[in-house]
N, C-alpha and C. Protein backbone atom coordinates (compact mmCIF):
# COMPACT_ATOMS: atom_id res chain seq x y z
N UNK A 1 -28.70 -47.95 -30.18
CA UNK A 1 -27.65 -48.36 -29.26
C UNK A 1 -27.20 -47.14 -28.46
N UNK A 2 -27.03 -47.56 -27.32
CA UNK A 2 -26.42 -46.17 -26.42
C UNK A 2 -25.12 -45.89 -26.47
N UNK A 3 -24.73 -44.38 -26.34
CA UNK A 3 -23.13 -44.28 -26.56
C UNK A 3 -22.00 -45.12 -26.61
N UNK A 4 -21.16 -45.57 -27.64
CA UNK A 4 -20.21 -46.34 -27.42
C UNK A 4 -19.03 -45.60 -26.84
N UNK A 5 -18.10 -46.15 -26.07
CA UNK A 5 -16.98 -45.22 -25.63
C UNK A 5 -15.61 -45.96 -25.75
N UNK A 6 -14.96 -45.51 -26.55
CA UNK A 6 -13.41 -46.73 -26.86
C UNK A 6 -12.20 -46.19 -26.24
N UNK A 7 -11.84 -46.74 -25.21
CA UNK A 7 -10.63 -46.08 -25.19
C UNK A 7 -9.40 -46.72 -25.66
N UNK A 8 -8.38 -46.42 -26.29
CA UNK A 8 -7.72 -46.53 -27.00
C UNK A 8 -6.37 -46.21 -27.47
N UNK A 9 -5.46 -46.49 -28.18
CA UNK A 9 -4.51 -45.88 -28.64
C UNK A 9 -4.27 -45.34 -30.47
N UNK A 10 -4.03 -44.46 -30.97
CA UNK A 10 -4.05 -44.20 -31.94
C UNK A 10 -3.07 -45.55 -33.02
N UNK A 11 -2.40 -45.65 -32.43
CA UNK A 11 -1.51 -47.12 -32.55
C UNK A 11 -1.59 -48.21 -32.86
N UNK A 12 -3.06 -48.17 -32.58
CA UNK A 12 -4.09 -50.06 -32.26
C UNK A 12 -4.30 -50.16 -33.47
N UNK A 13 -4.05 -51.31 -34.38
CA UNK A 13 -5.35 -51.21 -35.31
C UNK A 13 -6.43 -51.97 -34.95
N UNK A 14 -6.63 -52.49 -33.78
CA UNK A 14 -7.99 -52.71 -33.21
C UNK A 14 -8.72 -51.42 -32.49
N UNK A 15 -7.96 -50.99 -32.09
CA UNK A 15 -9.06 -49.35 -32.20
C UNK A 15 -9.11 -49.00 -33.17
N UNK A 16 -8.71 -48.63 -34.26
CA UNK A 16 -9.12 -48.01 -35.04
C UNK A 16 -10.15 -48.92 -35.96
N UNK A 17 -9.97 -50.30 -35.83
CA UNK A 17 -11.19 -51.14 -36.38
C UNK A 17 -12.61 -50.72 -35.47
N UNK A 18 -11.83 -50.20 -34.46
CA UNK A 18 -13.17 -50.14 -33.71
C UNK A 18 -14.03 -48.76 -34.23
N UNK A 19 -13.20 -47.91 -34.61
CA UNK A 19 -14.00 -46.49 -34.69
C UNK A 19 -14.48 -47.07 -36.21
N UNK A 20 -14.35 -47.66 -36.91
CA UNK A 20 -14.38 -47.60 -38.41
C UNK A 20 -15.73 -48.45 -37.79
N UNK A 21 -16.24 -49.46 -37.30
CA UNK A 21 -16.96 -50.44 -37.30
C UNK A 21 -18.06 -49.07 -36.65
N UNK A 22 -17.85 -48.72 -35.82
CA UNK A 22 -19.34 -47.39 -35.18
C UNK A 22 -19.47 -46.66 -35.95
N UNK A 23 -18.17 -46.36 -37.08
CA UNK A 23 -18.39 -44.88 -38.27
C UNK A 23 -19.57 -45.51 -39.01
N UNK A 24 -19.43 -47.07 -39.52
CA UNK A 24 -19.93 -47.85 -40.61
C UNK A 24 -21.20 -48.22 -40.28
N UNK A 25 -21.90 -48.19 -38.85
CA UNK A 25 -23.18 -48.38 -38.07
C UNK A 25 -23.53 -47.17 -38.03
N UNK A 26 -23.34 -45.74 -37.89
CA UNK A 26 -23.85 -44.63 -37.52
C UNK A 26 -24.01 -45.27 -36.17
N UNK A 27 -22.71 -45.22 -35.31
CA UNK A 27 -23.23 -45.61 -34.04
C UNK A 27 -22.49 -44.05 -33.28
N UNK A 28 -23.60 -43.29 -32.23
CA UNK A 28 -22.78 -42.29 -32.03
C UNK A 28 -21.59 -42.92 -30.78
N UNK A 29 -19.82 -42.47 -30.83
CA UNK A 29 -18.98 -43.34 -29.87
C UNK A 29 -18.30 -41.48 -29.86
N UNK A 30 -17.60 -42.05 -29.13
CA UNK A 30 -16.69 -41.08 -28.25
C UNK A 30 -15.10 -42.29 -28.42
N UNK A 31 -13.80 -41.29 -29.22
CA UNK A 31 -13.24 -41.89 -28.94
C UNK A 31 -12.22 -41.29 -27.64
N UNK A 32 -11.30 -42.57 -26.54
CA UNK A 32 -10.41 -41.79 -25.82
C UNK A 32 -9.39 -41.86 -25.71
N UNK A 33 -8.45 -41.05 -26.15
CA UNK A 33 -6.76 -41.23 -26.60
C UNK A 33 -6.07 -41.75 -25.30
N UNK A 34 -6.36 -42.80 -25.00
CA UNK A 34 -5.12 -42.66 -23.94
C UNK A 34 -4.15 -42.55 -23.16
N UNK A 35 -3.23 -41.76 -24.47
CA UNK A 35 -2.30 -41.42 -24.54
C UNK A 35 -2.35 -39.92 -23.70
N UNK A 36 -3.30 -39.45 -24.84
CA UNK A 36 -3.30 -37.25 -24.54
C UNK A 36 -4.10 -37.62 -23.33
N UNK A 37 -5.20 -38.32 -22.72
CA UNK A 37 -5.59 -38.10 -21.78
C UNK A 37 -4.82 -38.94 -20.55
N UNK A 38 -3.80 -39.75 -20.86
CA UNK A 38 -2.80 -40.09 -19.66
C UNK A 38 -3.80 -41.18 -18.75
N UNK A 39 -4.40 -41.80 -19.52
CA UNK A 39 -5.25 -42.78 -18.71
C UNK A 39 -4.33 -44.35 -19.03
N UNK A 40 -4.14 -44.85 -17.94
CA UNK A 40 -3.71 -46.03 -17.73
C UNK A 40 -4.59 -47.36 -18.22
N UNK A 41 -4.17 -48.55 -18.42
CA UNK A 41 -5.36 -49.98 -18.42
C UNK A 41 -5.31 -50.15 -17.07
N UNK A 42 -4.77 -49.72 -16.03
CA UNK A 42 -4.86 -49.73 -14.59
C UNK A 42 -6.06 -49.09 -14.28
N UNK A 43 -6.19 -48.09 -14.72
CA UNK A 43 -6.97 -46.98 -14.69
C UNK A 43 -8.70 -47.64 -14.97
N UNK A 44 -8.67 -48.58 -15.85
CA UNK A 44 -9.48 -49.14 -16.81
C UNK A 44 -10.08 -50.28 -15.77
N UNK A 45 -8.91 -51.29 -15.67
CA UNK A 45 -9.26 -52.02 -14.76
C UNK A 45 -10.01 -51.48 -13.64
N UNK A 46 -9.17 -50.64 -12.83
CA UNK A 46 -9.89 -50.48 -11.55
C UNK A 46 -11.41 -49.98 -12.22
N UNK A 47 -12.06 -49.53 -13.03
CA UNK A 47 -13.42 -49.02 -13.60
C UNK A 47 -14.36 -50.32 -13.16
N UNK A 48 -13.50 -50.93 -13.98
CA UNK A 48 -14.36 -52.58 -14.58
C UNK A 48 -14.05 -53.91 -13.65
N UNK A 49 -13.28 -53.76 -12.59
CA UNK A 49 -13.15 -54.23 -11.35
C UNK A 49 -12.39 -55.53 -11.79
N UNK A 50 -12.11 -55.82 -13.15
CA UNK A 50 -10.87 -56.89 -13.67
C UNK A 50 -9.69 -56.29 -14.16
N UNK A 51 -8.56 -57.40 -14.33
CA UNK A 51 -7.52 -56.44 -15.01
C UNK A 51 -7.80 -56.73 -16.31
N UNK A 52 -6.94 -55.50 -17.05
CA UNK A 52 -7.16 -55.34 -18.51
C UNK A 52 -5.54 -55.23 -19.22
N UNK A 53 -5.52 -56.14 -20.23
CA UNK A 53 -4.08 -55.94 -20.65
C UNK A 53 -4.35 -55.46 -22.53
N UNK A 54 -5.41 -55.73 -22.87
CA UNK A 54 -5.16 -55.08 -24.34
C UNK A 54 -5.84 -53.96 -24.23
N UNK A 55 -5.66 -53.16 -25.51
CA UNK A 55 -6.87 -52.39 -25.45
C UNK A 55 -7.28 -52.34 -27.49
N UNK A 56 -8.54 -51.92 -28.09
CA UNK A 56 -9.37 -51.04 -27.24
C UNK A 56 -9.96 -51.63 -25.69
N UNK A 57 -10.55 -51.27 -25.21
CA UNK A 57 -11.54 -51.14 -23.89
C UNK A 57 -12.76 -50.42 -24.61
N UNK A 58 -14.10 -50.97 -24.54
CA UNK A 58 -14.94 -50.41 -25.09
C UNK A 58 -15.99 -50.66 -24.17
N UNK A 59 -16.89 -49.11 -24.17
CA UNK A 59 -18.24 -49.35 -23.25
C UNK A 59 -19.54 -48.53 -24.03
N UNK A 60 -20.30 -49.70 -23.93
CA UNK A 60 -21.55 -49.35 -24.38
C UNK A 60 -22.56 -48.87 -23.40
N UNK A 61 -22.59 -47.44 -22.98
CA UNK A 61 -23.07 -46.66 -22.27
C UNK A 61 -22.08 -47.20 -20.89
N UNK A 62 -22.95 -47.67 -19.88
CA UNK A 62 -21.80 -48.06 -18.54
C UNK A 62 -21.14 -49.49 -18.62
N UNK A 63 -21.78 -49.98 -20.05
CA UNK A 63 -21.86 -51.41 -19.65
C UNK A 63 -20.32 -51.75 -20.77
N UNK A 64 -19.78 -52.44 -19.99
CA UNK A 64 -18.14 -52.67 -20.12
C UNK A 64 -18.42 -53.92 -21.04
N UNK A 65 -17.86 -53.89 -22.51
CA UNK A 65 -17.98 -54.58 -23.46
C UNK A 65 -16.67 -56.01 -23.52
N UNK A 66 -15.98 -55.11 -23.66
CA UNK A 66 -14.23 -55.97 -23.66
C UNK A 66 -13.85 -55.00 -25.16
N UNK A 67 -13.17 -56.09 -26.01
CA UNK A 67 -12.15 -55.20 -26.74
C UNK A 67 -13.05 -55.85 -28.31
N UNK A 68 -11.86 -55.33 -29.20
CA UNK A 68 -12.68 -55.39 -30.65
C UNK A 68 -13.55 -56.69 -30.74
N UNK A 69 -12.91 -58.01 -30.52
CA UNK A 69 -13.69 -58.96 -30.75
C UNK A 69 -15.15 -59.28 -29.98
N UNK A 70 -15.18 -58.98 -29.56
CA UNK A 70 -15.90 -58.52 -27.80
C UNK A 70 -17.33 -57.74 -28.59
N UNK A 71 -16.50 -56.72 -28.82
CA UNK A 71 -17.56 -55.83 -29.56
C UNK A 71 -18.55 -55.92 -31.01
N UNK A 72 -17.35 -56.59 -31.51
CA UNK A 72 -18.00 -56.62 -33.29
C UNK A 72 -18.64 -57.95 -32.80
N UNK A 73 -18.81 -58.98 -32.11
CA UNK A 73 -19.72 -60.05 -31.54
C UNK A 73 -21.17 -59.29 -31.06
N UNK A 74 -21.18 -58.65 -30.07
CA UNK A 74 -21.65 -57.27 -29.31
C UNK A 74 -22.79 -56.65 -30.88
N UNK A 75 -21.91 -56.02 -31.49
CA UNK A 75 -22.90 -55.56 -32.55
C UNK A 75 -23.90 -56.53 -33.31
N UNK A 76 -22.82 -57.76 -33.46
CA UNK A 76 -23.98 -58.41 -34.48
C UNK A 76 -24.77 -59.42 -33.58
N UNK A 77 -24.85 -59.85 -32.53
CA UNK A 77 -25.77 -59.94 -31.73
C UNK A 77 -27.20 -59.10 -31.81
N UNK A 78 -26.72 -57.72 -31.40
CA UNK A 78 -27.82 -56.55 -31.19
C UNK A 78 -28.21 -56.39 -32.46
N UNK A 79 -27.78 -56.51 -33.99
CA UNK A 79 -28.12 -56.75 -35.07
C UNK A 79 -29.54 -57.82 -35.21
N UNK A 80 -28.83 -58.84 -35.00
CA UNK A 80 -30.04 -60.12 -34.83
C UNK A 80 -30.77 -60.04 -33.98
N UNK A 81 -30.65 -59.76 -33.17
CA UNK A 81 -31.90 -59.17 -32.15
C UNK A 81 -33.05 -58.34 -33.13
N UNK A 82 -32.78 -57.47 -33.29
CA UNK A 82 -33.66 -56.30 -34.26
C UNK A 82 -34.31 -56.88 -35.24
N UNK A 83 -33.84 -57.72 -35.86
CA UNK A 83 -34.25 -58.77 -37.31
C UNK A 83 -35.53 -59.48 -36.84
C-alpha cells in the first residue's frame, strides 16, 4: 500500500484508531497534527475539492480516502483483493 497520510487531531479517537489500525498493518503513514501544524478542514477541503467537517482526513498516497470508516472499509477491501 502506498503512504497513508492522516491528518488529525490528537483528541480524535478516530485518529488515533486510525494510527493504531496502520501500526497493526505495518502500513508506513505519516501522522498530521493539525493542531501544531495550524492546518484547517478548510484547508483540507479546498485539497479534496469537497467540504470536510470530521476528521481524521486520510490519504492513501494522493488519493483522498475519507475518515476512519472510509478507511478501515479501504483496508479490508485491499485485504480481499490480495486473497
Amino acid at each position: 500500500m502506498e503512504k497513508v497520510t492522516i491528518f488529525g487531531r490528537t483528541s480524535c479517537g478516530f485518529c488515533v484508531g486510525a494510527i493504531r489500525l496502520c501500526e497493526a498493518r505495518g502500513f508506513e503513514f505519516k501522522w498530521v497534527d493539525m493542531i501544531e501544524e495550524d492546518i484547517t478542514k478548510a484547508d483540507i477541503a479546498q485539497k479534496i475539492g469537497k467540504p470536510v467537517h470530521t476528521v481524521p482526513q486520510i490519504f492513501v498516497g494522493e488519493q483522498h480516502i475519507g475518515g476512519y470508516d472510509e478507511f478501515s472499509a479501504f483496508v479490508r477491501q485491499q485485504e480481499t483483493a490480495e486473497h
